[in-house]
N, C-alpha and C. Protein backbone atom coordinates (compact mmCIF):
# COMPACT_ATOMS: atom_id res chain seq x y z
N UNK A 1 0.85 -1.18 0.00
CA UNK A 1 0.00 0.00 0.00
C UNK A 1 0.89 1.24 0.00
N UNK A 2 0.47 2.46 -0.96
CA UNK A 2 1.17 3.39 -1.15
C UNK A 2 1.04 4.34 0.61
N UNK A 3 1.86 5.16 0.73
CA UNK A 3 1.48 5.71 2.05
C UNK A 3 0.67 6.98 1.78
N UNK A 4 0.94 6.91 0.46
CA UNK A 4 -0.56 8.26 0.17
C UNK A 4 -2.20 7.85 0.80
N UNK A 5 -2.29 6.30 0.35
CA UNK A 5 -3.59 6.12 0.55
C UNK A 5 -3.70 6.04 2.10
N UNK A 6 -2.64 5.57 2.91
CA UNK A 6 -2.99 6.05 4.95
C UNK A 6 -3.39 7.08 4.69
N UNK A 7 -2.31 8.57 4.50
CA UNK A 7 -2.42 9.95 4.50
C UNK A 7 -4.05 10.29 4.11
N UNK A 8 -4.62 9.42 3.06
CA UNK A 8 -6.12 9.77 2.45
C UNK A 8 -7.33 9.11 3.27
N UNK A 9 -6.67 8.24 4.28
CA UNK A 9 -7.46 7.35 4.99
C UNK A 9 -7.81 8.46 6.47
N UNK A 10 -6.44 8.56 6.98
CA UNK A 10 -6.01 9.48 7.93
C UNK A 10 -6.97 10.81 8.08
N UNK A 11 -7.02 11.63 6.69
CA UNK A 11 -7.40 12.71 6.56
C UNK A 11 -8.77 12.51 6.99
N UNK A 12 -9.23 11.72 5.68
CA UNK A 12 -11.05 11.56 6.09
C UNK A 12 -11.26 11.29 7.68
N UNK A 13 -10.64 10.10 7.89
CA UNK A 13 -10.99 10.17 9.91
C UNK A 13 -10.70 10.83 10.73
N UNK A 14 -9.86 11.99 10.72
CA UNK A 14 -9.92 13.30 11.27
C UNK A 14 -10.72 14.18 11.07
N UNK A 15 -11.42 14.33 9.80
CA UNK A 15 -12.31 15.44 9.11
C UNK A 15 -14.11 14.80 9.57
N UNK A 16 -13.61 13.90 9.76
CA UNK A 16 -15.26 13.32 10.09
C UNK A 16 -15.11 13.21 11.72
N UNK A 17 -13.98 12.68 12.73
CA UNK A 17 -14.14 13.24 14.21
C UNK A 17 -14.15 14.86 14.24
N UNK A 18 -13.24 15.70 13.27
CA UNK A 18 -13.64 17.07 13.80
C UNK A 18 -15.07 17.45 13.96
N UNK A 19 -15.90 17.16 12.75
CA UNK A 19 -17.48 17.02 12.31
C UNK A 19 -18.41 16.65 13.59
N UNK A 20 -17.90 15.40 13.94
CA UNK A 20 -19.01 15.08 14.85
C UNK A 20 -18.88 15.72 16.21
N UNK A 21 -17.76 16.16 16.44
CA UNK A 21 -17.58 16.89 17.69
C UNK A 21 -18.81 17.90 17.76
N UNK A 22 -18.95 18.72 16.59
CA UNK A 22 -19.99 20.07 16.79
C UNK A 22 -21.45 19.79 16.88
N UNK A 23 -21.59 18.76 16.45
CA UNK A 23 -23.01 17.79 16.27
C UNK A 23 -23.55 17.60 17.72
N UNK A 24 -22.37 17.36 19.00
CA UNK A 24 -22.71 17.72 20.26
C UNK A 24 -23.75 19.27 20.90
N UNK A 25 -23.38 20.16 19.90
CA UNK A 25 -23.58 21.98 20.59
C UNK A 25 -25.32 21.59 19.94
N UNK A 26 -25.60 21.96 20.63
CA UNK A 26 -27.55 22.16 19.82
C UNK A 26 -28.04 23.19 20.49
N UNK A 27 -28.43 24.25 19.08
CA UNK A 27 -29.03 25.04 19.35
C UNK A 27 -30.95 24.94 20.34
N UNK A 28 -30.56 26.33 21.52
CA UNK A 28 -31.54 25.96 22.67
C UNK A 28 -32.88 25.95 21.63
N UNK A 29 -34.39 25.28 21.95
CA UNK A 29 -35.28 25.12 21.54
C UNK A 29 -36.06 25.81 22.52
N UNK A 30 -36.76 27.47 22.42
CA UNK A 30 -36.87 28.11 23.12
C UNK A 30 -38.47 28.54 22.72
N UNK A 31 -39.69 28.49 23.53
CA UNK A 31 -41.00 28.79 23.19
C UNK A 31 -40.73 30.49 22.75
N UNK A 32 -41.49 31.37 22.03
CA UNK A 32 -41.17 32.65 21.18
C UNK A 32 -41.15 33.38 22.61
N UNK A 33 -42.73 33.27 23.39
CA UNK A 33 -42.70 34.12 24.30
C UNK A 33 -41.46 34.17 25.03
N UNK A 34 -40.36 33.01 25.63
CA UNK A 34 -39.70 33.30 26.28
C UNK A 34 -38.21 33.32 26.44
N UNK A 35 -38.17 33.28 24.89
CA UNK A 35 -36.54 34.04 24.44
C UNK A 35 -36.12 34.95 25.02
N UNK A 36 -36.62 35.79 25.03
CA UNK A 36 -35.95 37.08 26.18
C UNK A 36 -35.30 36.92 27.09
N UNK A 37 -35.91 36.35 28.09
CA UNK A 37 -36.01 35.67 29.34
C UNK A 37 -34.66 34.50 29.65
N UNK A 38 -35.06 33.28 28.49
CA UNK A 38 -34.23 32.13 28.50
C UNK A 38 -33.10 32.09 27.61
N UNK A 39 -33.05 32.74 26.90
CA UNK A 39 -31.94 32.34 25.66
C UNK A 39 -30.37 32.37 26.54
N UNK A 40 -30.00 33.30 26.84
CA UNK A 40 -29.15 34.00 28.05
C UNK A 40 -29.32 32.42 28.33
N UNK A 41 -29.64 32.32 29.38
CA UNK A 41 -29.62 30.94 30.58
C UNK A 41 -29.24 29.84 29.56
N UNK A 42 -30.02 29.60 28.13
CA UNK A 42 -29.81 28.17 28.06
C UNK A 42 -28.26 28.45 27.16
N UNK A 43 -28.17 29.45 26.45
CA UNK A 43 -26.54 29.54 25.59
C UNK A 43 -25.69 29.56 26.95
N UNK A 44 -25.78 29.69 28.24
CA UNK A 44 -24.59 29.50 29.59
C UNK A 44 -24.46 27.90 29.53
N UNK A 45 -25.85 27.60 29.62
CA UNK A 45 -25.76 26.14 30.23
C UNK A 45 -25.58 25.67 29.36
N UNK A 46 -25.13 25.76 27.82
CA UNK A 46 -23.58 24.96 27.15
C UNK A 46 -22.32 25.08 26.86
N UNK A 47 -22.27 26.40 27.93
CA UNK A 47 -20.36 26.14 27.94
C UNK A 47 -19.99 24.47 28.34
N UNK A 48 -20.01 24.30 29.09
CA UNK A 48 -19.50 22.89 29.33
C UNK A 48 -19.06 21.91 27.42
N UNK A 49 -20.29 21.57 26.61
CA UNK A 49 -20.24 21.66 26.07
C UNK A 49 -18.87 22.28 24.82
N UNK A 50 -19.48 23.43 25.02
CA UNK A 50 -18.78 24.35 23.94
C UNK A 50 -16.92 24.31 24.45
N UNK A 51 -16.95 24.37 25.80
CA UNK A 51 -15.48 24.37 26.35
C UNK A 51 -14.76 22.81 25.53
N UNK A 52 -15.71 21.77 25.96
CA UNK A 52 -15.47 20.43 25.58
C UNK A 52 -14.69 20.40 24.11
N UNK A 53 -15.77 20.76 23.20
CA UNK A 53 -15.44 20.79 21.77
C UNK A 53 -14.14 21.94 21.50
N UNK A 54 -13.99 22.91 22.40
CA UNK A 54 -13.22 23.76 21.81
C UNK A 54 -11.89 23.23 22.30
N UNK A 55 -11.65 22.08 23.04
CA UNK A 55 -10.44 21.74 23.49
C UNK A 55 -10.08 20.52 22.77
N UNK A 56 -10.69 19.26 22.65
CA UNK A 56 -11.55 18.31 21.30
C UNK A 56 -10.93 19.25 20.20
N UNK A 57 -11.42 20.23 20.00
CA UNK A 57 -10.91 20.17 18.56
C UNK A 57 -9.33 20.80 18.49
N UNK A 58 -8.62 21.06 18.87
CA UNK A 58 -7.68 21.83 19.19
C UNK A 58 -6.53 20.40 19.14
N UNK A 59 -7.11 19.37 20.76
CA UNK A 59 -6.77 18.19 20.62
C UNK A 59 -6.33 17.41 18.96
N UNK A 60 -7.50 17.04 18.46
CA UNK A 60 -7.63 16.71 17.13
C UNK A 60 -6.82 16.66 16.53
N UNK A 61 -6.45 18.61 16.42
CA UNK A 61 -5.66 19.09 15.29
C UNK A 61 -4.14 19.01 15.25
N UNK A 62 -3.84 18.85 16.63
CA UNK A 62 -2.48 18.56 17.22
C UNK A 62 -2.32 17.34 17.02
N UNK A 63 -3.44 16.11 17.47
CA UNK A 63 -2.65 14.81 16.75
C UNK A 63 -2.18 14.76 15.08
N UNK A 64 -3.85 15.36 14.28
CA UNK A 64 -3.34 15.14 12.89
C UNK A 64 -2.19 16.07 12.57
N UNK A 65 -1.58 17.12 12.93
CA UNK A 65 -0.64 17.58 12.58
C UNK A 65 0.78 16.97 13.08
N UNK A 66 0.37 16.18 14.21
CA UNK A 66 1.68 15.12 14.80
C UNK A 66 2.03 13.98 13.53
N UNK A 67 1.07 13.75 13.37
CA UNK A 67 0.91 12.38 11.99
C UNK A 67 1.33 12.83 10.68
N UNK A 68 0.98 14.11 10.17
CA UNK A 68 1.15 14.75 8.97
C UNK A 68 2.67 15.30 8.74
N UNK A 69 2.80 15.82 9.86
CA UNK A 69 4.37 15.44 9.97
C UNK A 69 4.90 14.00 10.39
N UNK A 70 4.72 13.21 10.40
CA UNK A 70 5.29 12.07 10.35
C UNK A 70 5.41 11.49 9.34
N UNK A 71 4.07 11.56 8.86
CA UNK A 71 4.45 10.71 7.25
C UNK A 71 5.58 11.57 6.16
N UNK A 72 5.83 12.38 6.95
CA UNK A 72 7.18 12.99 5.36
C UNK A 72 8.33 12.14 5.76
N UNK A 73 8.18 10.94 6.69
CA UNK A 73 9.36 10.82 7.16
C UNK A 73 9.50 9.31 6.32
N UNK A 74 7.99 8.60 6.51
CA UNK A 74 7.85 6.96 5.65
C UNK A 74 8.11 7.00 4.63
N UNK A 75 8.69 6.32 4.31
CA UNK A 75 8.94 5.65 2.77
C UNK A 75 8.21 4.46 2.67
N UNK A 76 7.98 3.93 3.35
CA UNK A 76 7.01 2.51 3.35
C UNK A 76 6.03 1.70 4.31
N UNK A 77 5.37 0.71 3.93
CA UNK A 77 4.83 0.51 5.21
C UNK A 77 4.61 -1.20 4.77
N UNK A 78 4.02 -1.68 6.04
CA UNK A 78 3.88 -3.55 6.08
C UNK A 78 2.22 -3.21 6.70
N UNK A 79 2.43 -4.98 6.98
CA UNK A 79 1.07 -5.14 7.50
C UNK A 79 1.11 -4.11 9.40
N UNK A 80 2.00 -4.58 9.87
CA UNK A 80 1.86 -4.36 11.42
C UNK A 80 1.68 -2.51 11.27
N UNK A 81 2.38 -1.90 10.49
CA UNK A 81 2.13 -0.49 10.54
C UNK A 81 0.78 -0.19 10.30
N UNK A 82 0.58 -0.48 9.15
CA UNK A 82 -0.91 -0.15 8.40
C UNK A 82 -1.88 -0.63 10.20
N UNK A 83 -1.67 -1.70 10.83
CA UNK A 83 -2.73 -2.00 12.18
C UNK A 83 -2.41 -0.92 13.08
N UNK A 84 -1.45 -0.72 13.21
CA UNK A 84 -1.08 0.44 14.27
C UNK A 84 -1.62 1.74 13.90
N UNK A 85 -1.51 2.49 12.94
CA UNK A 85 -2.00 3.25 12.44
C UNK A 85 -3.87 3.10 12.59
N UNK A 86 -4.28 1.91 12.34
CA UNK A 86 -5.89 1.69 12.89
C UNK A 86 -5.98 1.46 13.79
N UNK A 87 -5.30 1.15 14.50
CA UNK A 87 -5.17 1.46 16.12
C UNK A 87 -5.31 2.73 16.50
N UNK A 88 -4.25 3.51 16.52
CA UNK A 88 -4.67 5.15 16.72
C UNK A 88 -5.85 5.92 15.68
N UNK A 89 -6.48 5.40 14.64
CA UNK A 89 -7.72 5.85 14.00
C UNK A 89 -8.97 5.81 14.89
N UNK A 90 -8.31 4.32 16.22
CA UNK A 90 -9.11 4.20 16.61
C UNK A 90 -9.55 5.18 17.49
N UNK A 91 -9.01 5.57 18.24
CA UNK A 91 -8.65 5.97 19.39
C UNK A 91 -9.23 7.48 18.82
N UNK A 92 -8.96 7.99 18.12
CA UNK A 92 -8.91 9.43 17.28
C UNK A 92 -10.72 9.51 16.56
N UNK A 93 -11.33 8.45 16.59
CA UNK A 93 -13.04 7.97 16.02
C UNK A 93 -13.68 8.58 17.85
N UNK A 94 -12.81 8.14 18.56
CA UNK A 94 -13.39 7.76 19.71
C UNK A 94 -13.58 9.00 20.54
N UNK A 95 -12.67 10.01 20.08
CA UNK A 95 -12.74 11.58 21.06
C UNK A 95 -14.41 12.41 20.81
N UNK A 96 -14.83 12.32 19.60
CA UNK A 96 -15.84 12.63 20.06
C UNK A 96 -17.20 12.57 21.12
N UNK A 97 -17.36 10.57 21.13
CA UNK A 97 -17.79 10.82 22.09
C UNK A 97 -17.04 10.62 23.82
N UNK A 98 -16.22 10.52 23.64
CA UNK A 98 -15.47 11.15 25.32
C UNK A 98 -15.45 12.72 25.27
N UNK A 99 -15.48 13.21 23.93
CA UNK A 99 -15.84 14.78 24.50
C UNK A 99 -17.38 15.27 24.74
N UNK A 100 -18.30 14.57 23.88
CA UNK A 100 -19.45 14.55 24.65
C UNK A 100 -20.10 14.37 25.95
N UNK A 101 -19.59 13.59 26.45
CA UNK A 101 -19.75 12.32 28.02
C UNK A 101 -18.97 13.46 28.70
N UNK A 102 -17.85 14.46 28.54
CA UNK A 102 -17.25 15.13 29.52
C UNK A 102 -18.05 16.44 29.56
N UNK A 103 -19.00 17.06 27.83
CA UNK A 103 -19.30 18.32 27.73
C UNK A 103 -20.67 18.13 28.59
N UNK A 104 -21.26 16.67 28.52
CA UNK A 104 -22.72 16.72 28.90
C UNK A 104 -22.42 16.15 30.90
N UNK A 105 -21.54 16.09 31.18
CA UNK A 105 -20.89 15.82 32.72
C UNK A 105 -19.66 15.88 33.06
N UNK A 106 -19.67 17.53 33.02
CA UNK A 106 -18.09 17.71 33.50
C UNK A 106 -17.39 17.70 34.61
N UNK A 107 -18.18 17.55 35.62
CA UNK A 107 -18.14 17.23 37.44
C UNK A 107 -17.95 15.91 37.54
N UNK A 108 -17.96 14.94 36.81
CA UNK A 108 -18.03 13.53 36.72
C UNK A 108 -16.73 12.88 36.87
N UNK A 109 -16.45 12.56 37.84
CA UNK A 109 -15.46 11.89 37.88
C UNK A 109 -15.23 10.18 36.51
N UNK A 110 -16.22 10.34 36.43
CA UNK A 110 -15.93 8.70 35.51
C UNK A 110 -15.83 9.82 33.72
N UNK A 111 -16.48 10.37 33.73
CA UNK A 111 -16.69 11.01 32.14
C UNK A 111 -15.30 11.84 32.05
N UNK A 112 -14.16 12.67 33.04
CA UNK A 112 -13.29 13.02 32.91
C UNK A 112 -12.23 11.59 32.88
N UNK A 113 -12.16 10.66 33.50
CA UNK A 113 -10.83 9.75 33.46
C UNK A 113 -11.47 8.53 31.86
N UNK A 114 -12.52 9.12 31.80
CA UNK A 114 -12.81 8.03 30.31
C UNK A 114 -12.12 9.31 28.68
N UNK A 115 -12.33 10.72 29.17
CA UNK A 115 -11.50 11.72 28.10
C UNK A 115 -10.45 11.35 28.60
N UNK A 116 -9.62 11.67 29.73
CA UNK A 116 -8.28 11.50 30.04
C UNK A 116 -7.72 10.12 29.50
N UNK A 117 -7.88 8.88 29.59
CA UNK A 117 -7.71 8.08 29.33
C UNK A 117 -7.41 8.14 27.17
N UNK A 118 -9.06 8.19 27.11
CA UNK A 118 -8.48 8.85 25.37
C UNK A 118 -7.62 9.37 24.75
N UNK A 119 -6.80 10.66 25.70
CA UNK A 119 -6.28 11.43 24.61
C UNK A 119 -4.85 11.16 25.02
N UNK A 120 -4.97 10.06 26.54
CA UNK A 120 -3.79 9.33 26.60
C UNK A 120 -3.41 8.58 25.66
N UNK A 121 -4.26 7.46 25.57
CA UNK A 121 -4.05 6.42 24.25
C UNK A 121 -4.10 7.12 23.18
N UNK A 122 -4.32 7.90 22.85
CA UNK A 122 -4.56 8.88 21.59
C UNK A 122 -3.04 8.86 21.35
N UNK A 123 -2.32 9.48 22.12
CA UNK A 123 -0.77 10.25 22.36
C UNK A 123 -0.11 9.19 22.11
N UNK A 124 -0.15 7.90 23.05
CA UNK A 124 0.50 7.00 22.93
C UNK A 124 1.04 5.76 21.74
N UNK A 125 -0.53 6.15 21.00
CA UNK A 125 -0.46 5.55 19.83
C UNK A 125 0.26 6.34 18.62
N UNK A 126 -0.10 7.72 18.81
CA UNK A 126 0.54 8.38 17.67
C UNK A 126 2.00 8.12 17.93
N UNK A 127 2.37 8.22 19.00
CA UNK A 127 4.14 7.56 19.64
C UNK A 127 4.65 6.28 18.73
N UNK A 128 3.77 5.08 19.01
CA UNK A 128 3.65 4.04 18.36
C UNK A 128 3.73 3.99 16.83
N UNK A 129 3.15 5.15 16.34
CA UNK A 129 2.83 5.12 14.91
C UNK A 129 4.56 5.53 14.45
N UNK A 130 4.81 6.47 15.46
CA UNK A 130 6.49 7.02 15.18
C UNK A 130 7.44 6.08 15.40
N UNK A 131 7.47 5.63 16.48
CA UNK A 131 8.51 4.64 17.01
C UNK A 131 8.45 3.14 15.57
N UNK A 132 7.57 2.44 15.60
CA UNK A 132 7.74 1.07 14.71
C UNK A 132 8.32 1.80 13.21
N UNK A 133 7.94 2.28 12.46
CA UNK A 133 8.64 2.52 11.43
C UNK A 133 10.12 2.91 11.75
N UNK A 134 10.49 4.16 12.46
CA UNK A 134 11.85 4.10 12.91
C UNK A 134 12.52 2.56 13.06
N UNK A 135 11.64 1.89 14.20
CA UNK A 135 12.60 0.32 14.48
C UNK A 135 12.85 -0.54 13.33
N UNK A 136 11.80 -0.35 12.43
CA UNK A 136 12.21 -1.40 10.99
C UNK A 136 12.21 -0.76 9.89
N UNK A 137 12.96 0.21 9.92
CA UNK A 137 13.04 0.97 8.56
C UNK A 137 12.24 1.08 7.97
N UNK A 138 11.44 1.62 8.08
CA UNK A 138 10.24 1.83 7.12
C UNK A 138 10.38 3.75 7.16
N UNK A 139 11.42 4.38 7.68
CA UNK A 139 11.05 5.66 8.04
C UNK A 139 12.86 6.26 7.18
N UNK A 140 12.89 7.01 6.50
CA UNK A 140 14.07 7.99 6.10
C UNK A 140 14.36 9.13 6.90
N UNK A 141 15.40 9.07 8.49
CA UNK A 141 15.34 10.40 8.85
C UNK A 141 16.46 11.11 8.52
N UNK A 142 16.92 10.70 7.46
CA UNK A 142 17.72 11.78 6.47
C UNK A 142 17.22 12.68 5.37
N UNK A 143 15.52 12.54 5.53
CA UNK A 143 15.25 13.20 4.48
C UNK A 143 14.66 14.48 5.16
N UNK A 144 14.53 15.37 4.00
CA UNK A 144 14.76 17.00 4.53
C UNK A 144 13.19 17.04 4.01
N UNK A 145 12.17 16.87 5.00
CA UNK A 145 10.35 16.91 4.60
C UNK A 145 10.61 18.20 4.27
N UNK A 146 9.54 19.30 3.75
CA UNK A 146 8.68 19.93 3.64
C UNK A 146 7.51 20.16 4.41
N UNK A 147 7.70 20.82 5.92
CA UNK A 147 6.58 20.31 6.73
C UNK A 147 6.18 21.35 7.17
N UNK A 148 4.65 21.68 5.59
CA UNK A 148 3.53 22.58 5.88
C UNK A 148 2.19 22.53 6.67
C-alpha cells in the first residue's frame, strides 16, 4: 500500500471526528414568548459543552498535525504499521464521544478519566505510529520533509 492512501485514509478520519464533535452543541429550543427571558440561561448552560469541543478540537488538530508530519518521514509501510496506524484511527473515532460524556458531565469523575484516558491512548499511539517505522526501517530520517 502506497502511504498516500494512509495519509487519504487518515485525513477523512480526522475530518469526520472534527465534524461530529460540533453535532454535540444544539441550538436551545426556546417557546417565542420566552426568548428574552431564557436564551441568556440556556446559551450559559452549554459552555461545558462548547469548552469540551473547543479543546476536542484543538486536541484533534495537534494529533493530525503530529501524523502529517510524520508521514514525510515513511517511505514505506507492512502489515503491522498499516494495524497500528488503525489502532490510533481508533482511538482518534473515539474523542468525540469522550468529549461529549465530559461536555454533557463535567463534574463527573468517571466522564473526565474516560477523556483522560483517550487522549492518553490517543498520544501513545501516535508515539507508536512514530517509534515502529523508525525500528524497521520503514522511516528515512535523512530526508529533509517539507513540513507545511
Amino acid at each position: 500500500m502506497k502511504i498516500s492512501r494512509l495519509e487519504s485514509l487518515r485525513d477523512g478520519i480526522f475530518a469526520i471526528a472534527l465534524t461530529l464533535l460540533v453535532l454535540d452543541l444544539k441550538v436551545p429550543q426556546i417557546k417565542e414568548q420566552d426568548i428574552a427571558i431564557n436564551l441568556a440561561s440556556q446559551l450559559l448552560s452549554l459552555l461545558p459543552n462548547l469548552l469540551s469541543y473547543i479543546i476536542s478540537f484543538i486536541v484533534i488538530g495537534v494529533l493530525w498535525i503530529g501524523h502529517h508530519n510524520q508521514m514525510h518521514f515513511i517511505e514505506k509501510t507492512d502489515r503491522n504499521f498499516l494495524w497500528i496506524n488503525m489502532i490510533f484511527f481508533l482511538t482518534i473515532s473515539f474523542i468525540p464521544f469522550s468529549a461529549a460524556l465530559l461536555g454533557g458531565y463535567p463534574f463527573q469523575k468517571i466522564s473526565i478519566i474516560i477523556y483522560a484516558l483517550n487522549l492518553i491512548f490517543s498520544e501513545f499511539m501516535l508515539l507508536a505510529v512514530w517509534n515502529y517505522p523508525i525500528k524497521n526501517k520503514l522511516a528515512n530520517l535523512e530526508a529533509t520533509p517539507e513540513l507545511t
